[in-house]
C-alpha atoms as a PDB file:
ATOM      1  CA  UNK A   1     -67.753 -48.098  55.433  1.00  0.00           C
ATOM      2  CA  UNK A   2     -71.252 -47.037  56.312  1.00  0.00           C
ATOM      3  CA  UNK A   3     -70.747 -43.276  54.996  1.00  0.00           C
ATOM      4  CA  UNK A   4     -68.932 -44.613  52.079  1.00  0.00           C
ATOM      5  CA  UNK A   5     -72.240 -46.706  51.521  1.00  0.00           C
ATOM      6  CA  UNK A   6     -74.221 -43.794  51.873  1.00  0.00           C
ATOM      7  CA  UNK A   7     -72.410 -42.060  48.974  1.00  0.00           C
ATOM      8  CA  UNK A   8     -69.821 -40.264  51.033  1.00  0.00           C
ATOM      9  CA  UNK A   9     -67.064 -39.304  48.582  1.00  0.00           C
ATOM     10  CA  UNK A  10     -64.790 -38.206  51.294  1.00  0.00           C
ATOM     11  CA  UNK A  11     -65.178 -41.454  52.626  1.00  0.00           C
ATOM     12  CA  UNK A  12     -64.957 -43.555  49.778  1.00  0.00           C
ATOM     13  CA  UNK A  13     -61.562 -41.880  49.574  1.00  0.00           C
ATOM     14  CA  UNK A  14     -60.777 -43.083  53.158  1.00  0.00           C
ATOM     15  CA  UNK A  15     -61.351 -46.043  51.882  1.00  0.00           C
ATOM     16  CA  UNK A  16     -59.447 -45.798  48.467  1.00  0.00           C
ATOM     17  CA  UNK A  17     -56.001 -44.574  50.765  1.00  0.00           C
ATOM     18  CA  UNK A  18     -56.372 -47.210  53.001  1.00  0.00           C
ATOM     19  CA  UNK A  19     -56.226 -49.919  50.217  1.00  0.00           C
ATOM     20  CA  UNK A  20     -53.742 -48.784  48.310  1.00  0.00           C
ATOM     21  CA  UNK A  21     -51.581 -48.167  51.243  1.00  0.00           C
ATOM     22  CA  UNK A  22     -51.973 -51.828  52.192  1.00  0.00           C
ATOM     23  CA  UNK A  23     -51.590 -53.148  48.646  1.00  0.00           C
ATOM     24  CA  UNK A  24     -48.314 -50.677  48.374  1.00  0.00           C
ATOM     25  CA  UNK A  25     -46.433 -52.392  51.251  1.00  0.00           C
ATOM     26  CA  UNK A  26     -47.260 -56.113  50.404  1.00  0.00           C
ATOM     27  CA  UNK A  27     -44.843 -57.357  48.457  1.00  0.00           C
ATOM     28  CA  UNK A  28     -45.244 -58.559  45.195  1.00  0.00           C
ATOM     29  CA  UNK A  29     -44.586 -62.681  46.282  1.00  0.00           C
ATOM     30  CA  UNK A  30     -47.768 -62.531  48.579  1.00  0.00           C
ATOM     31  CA  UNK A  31     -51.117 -64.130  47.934  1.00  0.00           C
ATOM     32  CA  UNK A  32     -52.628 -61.041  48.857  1.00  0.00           C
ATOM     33  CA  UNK A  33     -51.039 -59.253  46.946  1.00  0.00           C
ATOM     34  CA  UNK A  34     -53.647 -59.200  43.541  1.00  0.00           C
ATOM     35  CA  UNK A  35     -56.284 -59.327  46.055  1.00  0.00           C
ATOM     36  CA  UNK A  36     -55.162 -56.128  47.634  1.00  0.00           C
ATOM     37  CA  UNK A  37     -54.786 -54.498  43.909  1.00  0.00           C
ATOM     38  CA  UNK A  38     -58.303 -55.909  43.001  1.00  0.00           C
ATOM     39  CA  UNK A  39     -59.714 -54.523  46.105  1.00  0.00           C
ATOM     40  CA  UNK A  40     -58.289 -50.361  45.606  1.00  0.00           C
ATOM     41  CA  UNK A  41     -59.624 -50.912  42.077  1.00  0.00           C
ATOM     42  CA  UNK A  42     -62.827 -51.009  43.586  1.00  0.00           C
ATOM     43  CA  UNK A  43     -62.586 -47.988  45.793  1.00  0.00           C
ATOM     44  CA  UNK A  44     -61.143 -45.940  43.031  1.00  0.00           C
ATOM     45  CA  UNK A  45     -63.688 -46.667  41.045  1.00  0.00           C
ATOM     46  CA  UNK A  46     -66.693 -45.941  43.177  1.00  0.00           C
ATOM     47  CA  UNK A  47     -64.058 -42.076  43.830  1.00  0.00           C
ATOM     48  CA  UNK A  48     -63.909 -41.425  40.152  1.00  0.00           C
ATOM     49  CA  UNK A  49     -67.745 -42.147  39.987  1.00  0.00           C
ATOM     50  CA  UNK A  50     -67.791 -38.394  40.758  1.00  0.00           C
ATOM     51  CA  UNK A  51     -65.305 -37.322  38.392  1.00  0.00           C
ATOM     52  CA  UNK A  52     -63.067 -35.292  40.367  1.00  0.00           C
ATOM     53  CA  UNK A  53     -59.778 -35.448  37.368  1.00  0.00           C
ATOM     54  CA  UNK A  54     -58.038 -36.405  41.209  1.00  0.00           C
ATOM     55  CA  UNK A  55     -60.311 -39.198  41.784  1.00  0.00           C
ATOM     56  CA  UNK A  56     -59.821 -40.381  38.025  1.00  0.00           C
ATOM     57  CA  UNK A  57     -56.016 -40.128  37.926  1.00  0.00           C
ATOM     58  CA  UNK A  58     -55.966 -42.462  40.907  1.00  0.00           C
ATOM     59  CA  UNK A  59     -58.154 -45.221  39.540  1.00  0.00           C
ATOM     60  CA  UNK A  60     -55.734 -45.283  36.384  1.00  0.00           C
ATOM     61  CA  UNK A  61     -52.915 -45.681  39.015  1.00  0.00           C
ATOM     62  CA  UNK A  62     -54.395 -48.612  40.903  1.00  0.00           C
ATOM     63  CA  UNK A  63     -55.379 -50.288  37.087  1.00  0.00           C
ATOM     64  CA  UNK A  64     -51.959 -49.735  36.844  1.00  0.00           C
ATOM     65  CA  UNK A  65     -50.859 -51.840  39.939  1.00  0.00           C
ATOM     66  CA  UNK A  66     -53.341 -53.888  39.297  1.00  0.00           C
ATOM     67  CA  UNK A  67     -52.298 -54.154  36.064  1.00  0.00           C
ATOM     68  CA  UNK A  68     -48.373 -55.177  36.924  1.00  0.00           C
ATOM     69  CA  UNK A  69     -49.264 -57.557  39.650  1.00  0.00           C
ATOM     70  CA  UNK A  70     -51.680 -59.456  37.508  1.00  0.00           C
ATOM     71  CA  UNK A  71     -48.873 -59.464  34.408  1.00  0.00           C
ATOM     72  CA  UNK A  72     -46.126 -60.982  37.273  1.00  0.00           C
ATOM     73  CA  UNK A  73     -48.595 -64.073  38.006  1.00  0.00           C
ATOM     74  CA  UNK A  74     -48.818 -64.797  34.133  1.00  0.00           C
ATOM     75  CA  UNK A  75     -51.971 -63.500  33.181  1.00  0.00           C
ATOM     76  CA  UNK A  76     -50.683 -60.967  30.095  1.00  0.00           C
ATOM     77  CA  UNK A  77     -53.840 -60.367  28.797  1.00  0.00           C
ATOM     78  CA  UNK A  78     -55.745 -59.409  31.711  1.00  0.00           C
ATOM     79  CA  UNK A  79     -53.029 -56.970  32.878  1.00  0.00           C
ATOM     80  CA  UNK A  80     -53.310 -55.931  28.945  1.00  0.00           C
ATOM     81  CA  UNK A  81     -56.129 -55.184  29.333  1.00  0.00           C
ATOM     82  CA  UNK A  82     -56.154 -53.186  33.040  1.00  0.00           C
ATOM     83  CA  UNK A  83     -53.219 -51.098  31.344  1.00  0.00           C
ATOM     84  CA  UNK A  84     -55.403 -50.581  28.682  1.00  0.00           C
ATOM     85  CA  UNK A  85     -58.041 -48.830  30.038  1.00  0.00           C
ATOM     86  CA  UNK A  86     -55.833 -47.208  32.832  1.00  0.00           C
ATOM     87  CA  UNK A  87     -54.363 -45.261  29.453  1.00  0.00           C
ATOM     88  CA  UNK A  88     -57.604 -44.682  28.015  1.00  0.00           C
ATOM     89  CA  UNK A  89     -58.631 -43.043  31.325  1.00  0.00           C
ATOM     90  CA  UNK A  90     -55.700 -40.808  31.519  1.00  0.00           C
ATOM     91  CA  UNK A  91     -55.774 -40.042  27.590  1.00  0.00           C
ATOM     92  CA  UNK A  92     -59.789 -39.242  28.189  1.00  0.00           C
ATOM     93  CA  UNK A  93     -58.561 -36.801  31.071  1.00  0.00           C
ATOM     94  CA  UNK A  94     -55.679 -35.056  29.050  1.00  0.00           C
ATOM     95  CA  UNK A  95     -58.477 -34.515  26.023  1.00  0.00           C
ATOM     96  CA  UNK A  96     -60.379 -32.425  28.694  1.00  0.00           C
ATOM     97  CA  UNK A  97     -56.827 -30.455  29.401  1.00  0.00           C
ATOM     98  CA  UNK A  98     -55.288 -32.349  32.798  1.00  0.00           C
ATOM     99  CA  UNK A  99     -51.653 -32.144  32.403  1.00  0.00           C
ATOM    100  CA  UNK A 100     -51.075 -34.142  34.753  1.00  0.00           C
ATOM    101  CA  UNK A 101     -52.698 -37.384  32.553  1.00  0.00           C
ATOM    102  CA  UNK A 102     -51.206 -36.039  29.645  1.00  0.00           C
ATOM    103  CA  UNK A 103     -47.847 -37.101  30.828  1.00  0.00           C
ATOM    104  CA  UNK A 104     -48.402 -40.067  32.996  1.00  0.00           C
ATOM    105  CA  UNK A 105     -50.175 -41.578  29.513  1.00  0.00           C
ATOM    106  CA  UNK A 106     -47.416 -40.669  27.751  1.00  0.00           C
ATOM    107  CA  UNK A 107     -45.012 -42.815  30.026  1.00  0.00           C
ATOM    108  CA  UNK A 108     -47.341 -45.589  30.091  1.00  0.00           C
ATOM    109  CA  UNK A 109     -47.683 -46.183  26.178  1.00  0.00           C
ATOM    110  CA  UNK A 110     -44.150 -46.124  26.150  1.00  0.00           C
ATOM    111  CA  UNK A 111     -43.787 -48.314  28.591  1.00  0.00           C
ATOM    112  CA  UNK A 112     -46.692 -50.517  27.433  1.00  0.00           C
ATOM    113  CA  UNK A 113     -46.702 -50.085  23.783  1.00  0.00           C
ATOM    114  CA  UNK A 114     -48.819 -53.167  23.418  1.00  0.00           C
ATOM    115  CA  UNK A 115     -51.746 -51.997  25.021  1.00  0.00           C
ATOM    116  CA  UNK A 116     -52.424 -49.062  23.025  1.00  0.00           C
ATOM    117  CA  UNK A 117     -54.780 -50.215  20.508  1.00  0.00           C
ATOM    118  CA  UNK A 118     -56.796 -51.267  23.838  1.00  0.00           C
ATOM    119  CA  UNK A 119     -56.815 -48.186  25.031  1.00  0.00           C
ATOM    120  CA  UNK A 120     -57.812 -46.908  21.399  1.00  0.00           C
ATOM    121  CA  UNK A 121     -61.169 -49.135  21.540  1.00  0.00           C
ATOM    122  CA  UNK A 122     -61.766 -48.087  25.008  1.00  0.00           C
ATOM    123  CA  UNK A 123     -62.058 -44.741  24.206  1.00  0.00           C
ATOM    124  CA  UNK A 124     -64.264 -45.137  20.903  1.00  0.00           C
ATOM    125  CA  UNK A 125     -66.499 -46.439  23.489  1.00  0.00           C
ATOM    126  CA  UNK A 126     -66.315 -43.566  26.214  1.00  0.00           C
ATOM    127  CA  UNK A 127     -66.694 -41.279  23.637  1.00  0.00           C
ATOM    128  CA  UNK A 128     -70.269 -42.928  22.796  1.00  0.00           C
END
């Protein structure tokens, strides 16, 4: 924690494994489980701080579990809104030629059609 504090990227990742390995193997039913999400959210996004496409592509994938465990305890907006910017992240990252993005968006929006025009604003506003 203290060399993540200190700007550590390696260990911020540390960190970012450790928390989506425990939110990963809590099951959905658990209070913890949002917590858990919530928390790897936060690790991702101090790792894609330092925009390593890596680093990026795994804060859209915790948004993403974030994302599905907030829409399973009724709150469709907010997980709207975490799916939203997960595909505005990955979109963002397959504009700059990653692949890799380019397809996971591509499964998300059509999995999550109703969050595109999210994403859409999101990105007018990276783009500034």
């Amino acid at each position: 924690m203290q060399e993540a504090g200190l700007g550590s990227l390696a260990a911020m990742r540390v960190l970012f494994e450790s928390s989506m390995a425990a939110a990963l193997n809590t099951s959905d039913d658990e209070p913890y489980a949002i917590v858990g999400a919530a928390e790897t959210v936060t690790f991702a996004r101090l790792c894609a701080a330092h925009r390593h496409p890596f680093d990026v592509r795994k804060l859209a994938a915790a948004l993403c579990l974030t994302s599905g465990r907030t829409r399973r305890i009724g709150f469709e907006a907010a997980a709207n809104n975490l799916m939203g910017e997960s595909i505005a992240i990955l979109e963002r990252l397959a504009d700059e030629g990653d692949d890799i993005a380019l397809i996971a968006s591509g499964q998300m929006v059509a999995a999550h059609p109703e969050t595109v025009e999210i994403a859409k604003i999101l990105l007018s506003g990276m783009e500034e």
